[in-house]
C-alpha atoms as a PDB file:
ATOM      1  CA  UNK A   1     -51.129  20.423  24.461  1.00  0.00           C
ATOM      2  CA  UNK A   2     -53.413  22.087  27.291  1.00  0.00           C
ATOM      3  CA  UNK A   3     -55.753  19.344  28.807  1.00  0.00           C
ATOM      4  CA  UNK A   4     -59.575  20.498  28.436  1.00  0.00           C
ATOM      5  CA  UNK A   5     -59.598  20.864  32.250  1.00  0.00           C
ATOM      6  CA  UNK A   6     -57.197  23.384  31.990  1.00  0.00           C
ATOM      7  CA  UNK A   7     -58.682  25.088  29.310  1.00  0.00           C
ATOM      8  CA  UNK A   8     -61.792  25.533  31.215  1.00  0.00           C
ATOM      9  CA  UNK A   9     -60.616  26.702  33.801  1.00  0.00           C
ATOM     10  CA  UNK A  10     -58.706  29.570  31.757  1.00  0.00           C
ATOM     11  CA  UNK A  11     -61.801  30.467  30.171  1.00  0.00           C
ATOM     12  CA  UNK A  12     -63.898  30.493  33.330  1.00  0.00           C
ATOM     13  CA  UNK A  13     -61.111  32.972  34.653  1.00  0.00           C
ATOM     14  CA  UNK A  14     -61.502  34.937  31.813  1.00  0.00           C
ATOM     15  CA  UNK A  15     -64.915  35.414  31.280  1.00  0.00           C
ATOM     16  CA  UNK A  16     -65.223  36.395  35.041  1.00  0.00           C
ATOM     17  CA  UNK A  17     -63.016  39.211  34.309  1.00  0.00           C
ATOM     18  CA  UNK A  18     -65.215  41.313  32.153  1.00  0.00           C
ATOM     19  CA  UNK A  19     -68.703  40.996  30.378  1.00  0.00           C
ATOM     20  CA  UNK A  20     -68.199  40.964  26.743  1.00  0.00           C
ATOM     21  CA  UNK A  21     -65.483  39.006  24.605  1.00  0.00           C
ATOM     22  CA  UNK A  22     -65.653  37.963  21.157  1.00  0.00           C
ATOM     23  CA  UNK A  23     -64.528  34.342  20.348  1.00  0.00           C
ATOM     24  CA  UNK A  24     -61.470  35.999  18.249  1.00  0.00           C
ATOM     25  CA  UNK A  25     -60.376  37.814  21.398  1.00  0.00           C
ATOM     26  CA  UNK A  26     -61.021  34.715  23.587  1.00  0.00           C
ATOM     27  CA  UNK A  27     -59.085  32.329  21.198  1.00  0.00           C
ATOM     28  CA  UNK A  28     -56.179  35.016  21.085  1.00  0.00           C
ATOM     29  CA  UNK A  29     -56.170  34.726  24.906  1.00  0.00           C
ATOM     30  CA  UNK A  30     -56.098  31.314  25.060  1.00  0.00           C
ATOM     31  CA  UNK A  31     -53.866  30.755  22.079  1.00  0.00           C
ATOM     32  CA  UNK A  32     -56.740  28.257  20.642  1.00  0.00           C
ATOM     33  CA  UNK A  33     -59.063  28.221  17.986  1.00  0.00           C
ATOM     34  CA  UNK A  34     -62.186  29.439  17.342  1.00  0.00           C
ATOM     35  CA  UNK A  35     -63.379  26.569  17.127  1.00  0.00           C
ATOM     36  CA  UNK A  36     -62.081  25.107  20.428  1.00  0.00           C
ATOM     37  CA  UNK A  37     -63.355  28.010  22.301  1.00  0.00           C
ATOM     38  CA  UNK A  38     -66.695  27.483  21.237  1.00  0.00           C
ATOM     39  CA  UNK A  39     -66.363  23.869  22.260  1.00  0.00           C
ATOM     40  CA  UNK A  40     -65.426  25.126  25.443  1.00  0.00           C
ATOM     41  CA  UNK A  41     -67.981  27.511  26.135  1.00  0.00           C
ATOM     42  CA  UNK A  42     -70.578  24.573  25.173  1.00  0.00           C
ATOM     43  CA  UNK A  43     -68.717  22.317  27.514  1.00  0.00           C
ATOM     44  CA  UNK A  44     -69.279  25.227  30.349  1.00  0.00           C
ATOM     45  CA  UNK A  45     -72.811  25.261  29.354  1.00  0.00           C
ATOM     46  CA  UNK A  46     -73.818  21.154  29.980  1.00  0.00           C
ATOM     47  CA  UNK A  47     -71.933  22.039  33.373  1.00  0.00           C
ATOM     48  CA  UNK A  48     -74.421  25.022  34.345  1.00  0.00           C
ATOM     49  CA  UNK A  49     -72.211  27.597  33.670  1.00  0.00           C
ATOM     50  CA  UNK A  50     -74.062  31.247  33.148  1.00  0.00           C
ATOM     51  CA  UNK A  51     -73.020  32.171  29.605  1.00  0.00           C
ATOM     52  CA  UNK A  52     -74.945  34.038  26.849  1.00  0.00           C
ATOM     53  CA  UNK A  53     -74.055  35.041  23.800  1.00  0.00           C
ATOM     54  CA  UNK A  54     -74.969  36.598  20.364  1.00  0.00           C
ATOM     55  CA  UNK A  55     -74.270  34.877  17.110  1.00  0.00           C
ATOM     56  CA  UNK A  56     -72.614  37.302  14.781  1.00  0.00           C
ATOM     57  CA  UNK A  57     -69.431  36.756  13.261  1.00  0.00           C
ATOM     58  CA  UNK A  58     -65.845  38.467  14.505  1.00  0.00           C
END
């Protein structure tokens, strides 16, 4: 199992890498769920991370 810290730091490297992802593609990527990306990304939020997003469903 990949430790949250790593996990964040795979997203952050991803979502520097181009604008727009979907959580599908981003869970793909990261060989996670949906569910655990979104997690993420709220995690990355709290920290001050820059993300925005739309809700609509992949």
């Amino acid at each position: 199992m990949i430790s949250t810290s790593t996990r964040l730091l795979r997203l952050v490297s991803l979502l520097s890498t181009r604008s727009t992802w979907t959580c599908r593609e981003l869970s793909e990527r990261m060989a996670a769920t949906d569910r655990t990306v979104r997690r993420d990304i709220a995690r990355l939020r709290e920290l001050g991370w820059p993300t925005q997003g739309a809700d609509s469903y992949d």
